[in-house]
N, C-alpha and C. Protein backbone atom coordinates (compact mmCIF):
# COMPACT_ATOMS: atom_id res chain seq x y z
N UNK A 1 124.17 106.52 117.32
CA UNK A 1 123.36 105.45 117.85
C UNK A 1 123.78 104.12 117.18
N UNK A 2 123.26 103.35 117.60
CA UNK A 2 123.68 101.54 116.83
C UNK A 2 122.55 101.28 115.60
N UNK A 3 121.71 102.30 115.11
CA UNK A 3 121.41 101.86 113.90
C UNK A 3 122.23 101.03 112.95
N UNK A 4 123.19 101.99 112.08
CA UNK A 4 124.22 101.90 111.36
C UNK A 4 124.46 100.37 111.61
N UNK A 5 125.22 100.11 113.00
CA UNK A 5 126.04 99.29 112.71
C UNK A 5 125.40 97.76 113.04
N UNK A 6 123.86 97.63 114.13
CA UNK A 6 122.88 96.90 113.56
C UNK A 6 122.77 96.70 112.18
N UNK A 7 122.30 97.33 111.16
CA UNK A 7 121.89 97.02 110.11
C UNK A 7 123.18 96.52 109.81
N UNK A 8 124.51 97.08 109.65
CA UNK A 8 125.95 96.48 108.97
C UNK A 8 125.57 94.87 109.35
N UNK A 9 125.54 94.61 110.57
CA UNK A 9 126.04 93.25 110.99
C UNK A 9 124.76 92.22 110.59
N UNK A 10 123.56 92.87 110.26
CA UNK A 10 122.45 91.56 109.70
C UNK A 10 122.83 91.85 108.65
N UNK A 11 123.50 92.41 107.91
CA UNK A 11 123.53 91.89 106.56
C UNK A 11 124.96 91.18 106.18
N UNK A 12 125.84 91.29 107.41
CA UNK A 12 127.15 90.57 107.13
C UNK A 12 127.56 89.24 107.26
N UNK A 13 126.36 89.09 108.72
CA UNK A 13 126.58 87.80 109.33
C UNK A 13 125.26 87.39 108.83
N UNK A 14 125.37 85.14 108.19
CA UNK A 14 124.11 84.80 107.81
C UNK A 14 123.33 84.30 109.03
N UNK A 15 123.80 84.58 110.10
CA UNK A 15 122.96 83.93 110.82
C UNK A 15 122.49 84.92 112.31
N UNK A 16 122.89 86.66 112.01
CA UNK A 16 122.21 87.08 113.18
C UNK A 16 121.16 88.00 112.06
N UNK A 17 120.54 88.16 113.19
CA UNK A 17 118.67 88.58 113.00
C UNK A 17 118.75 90.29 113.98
N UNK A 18 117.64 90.65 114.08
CA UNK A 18 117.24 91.92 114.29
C UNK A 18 116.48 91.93 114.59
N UNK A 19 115.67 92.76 116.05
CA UNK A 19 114.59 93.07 117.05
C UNK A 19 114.00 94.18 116.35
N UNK A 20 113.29 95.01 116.44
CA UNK A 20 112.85 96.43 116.25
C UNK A 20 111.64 95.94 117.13
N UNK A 21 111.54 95.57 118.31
CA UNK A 21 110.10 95.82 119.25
C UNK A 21 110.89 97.07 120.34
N UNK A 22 111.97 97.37 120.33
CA UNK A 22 112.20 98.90 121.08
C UNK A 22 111.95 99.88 120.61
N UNK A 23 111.79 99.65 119.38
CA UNK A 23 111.78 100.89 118.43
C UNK A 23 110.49 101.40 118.14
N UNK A 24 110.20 102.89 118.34
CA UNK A 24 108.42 103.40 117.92
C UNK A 24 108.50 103.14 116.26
N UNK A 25 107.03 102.20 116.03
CA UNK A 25 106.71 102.30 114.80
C UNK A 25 107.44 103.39 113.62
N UNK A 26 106.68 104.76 114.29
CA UNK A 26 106.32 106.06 113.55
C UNK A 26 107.99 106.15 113.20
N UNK A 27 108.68 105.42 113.71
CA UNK A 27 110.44 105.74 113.60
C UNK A 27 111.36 104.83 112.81
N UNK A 28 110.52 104.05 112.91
CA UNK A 28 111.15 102.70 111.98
C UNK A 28 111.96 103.04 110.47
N UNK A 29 111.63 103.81 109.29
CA UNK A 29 111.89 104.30 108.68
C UNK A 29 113.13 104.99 108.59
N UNK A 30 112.93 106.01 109.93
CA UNK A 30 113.84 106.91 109.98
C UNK A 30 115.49 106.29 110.67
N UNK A 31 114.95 105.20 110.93
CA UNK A 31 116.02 104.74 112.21
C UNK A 31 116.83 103.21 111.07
N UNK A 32 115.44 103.04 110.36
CA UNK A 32 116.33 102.35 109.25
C UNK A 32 115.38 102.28 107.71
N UNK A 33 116.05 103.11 106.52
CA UNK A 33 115.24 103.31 106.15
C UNK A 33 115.69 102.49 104.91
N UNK A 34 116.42 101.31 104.70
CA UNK A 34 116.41 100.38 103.75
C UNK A 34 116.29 98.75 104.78
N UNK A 35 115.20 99.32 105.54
CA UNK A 35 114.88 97.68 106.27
C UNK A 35 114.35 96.40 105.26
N UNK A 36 113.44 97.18 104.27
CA UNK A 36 112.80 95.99 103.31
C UNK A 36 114.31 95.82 102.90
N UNK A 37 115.06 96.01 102.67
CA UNK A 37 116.93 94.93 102.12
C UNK A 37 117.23 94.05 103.05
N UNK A 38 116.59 94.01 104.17
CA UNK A 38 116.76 92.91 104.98
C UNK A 38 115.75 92.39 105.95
N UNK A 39 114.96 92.44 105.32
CA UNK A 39 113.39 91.99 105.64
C UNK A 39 113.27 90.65 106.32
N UNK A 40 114.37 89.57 105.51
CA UNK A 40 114.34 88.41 105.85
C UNK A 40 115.00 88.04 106.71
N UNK A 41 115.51 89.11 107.71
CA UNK A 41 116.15 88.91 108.84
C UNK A 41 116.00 90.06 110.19
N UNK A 42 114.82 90.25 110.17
CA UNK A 42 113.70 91.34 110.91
C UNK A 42 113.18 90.72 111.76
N UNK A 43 112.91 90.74 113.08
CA UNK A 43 111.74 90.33 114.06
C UNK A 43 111.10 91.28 114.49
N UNK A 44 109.67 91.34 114.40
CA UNK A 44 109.30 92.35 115.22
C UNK A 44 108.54 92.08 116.63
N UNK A 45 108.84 92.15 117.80
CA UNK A 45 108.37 91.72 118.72
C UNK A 45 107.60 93.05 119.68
N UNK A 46 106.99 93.13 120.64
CA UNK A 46 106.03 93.83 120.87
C UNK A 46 106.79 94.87 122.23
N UNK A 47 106.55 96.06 123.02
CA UNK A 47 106.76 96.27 124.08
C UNK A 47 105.68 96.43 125.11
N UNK A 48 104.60 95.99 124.33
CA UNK A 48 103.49 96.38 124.97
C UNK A 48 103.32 94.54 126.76
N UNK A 49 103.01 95.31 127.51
CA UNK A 49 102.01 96.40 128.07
C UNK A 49 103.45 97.47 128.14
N UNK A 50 103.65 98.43 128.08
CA UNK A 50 104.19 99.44 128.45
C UNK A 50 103.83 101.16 128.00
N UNK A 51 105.19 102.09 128.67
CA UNK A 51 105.03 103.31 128.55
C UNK A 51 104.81 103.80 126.68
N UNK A 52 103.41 104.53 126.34
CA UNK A 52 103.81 104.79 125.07
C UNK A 52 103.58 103.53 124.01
N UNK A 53 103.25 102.68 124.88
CA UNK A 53 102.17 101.55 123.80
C UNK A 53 101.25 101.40 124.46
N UNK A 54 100.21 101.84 123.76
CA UNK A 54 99.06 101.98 124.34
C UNK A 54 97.87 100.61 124.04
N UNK A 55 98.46 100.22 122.70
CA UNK A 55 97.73 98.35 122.41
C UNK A 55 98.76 97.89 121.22
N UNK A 56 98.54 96.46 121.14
CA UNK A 56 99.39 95.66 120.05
C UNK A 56 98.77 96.20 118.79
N UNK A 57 97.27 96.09 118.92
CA UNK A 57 96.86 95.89 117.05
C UNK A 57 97.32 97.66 116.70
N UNK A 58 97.52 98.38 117.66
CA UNK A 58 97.36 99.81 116.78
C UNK A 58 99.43 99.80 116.64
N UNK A 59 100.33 99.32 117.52
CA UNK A 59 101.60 98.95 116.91
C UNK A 59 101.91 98.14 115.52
N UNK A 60 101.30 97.14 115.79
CA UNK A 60 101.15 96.19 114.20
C UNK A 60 100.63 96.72 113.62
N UNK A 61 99.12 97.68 113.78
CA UNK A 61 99.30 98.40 112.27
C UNK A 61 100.45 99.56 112.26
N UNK A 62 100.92 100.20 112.66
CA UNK A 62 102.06 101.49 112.36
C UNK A 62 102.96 100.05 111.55
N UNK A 63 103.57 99.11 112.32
CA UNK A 63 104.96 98.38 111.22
C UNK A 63 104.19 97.93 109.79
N UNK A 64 102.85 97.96 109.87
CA UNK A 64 102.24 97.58 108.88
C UNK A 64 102.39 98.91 107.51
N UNK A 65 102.26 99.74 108.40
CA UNK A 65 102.26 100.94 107.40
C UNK A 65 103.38 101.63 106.95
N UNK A 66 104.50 101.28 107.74
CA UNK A 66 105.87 101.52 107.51
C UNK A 66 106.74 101.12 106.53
N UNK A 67 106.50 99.69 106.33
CA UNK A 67 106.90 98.82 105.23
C UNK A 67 105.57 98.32 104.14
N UNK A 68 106.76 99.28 102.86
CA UNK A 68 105.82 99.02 101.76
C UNK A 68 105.17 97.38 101.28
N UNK A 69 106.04 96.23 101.04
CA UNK A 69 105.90 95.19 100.41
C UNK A 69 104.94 94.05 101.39
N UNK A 70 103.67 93.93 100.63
CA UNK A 70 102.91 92.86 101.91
C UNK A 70 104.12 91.83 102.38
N UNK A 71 104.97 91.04 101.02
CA UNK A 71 105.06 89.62 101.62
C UNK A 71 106.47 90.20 102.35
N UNK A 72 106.98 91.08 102.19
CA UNK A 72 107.93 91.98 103.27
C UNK A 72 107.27 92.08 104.71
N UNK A 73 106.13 92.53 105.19
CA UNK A 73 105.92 93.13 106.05
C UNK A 73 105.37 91.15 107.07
N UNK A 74 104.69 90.63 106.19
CA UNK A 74 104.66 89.26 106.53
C UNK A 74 105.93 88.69 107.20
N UNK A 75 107.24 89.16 106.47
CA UNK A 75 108.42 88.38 106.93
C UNK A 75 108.18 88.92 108.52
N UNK A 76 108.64 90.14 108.28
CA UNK A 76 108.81 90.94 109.69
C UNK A 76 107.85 90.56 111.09
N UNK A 77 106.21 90.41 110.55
CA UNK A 77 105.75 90.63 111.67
C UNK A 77 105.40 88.60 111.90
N UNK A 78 105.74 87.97 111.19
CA UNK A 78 105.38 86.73 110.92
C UNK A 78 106.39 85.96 110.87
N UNK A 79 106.41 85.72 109.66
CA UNK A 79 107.41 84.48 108.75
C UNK A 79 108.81 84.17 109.53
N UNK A 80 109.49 85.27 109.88
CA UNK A 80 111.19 85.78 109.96
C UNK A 80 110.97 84.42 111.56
N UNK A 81 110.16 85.07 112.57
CA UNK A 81 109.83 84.15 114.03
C UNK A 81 109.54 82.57 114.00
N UNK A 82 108.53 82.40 113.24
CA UNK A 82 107.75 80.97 113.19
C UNK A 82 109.25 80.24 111.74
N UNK A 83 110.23 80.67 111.47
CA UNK A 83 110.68 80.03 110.75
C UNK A 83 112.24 79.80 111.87
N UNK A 84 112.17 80.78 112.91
CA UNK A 84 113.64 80.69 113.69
C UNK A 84 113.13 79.93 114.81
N UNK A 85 111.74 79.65 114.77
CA UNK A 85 111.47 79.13 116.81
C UNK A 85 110.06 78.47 116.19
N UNK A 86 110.11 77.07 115.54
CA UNK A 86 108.86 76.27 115.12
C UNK A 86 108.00 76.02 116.59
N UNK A 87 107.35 75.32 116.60
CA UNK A 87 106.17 74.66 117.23
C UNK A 87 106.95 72.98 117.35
């Protein structure tokens, strides 16, 4: 799969970033399981309304629970967006 070589290329190149809104929560880990090493280049964006998301707040909490570090999990579901696409 393109795990692997996703993760290779956000940490090679300084200026590409990373989606995980395709990805099930419960999998996040497994699919990359040194994401807090690149936390600061994480987006997490939503798939909901769709198949298998059933609401946003119960997705945001699974990435919530996935990644150990609050001001980590801040980057991801927060910080990483409002710092690439201001107001």
């Amino acid at each position: 799969m393109w795990m692997n070589e996703a993760f290779f290329l956000v940490r090679r190149h300084k200026n590409m970033y990373m989606d995980i809104s395709g990805i099930p929560p419960q999998k996040l880990l497994e699919y990359f399981p040194r994401i807090e090493d690149i936390a600061d280049k994480v987006l997490w964006g939503t798939d909901w309304p769709g198949p298998g998301v059933p609401a946003i707040k119960g997705e945001h909490r699974q990435i919530q629970r996935a990644v150990d570090c609050s001001r980590r999990k801040r980057k991801i579901l927060y910080d990483n967006a409002a710092r690439l696409f201001p107001r």
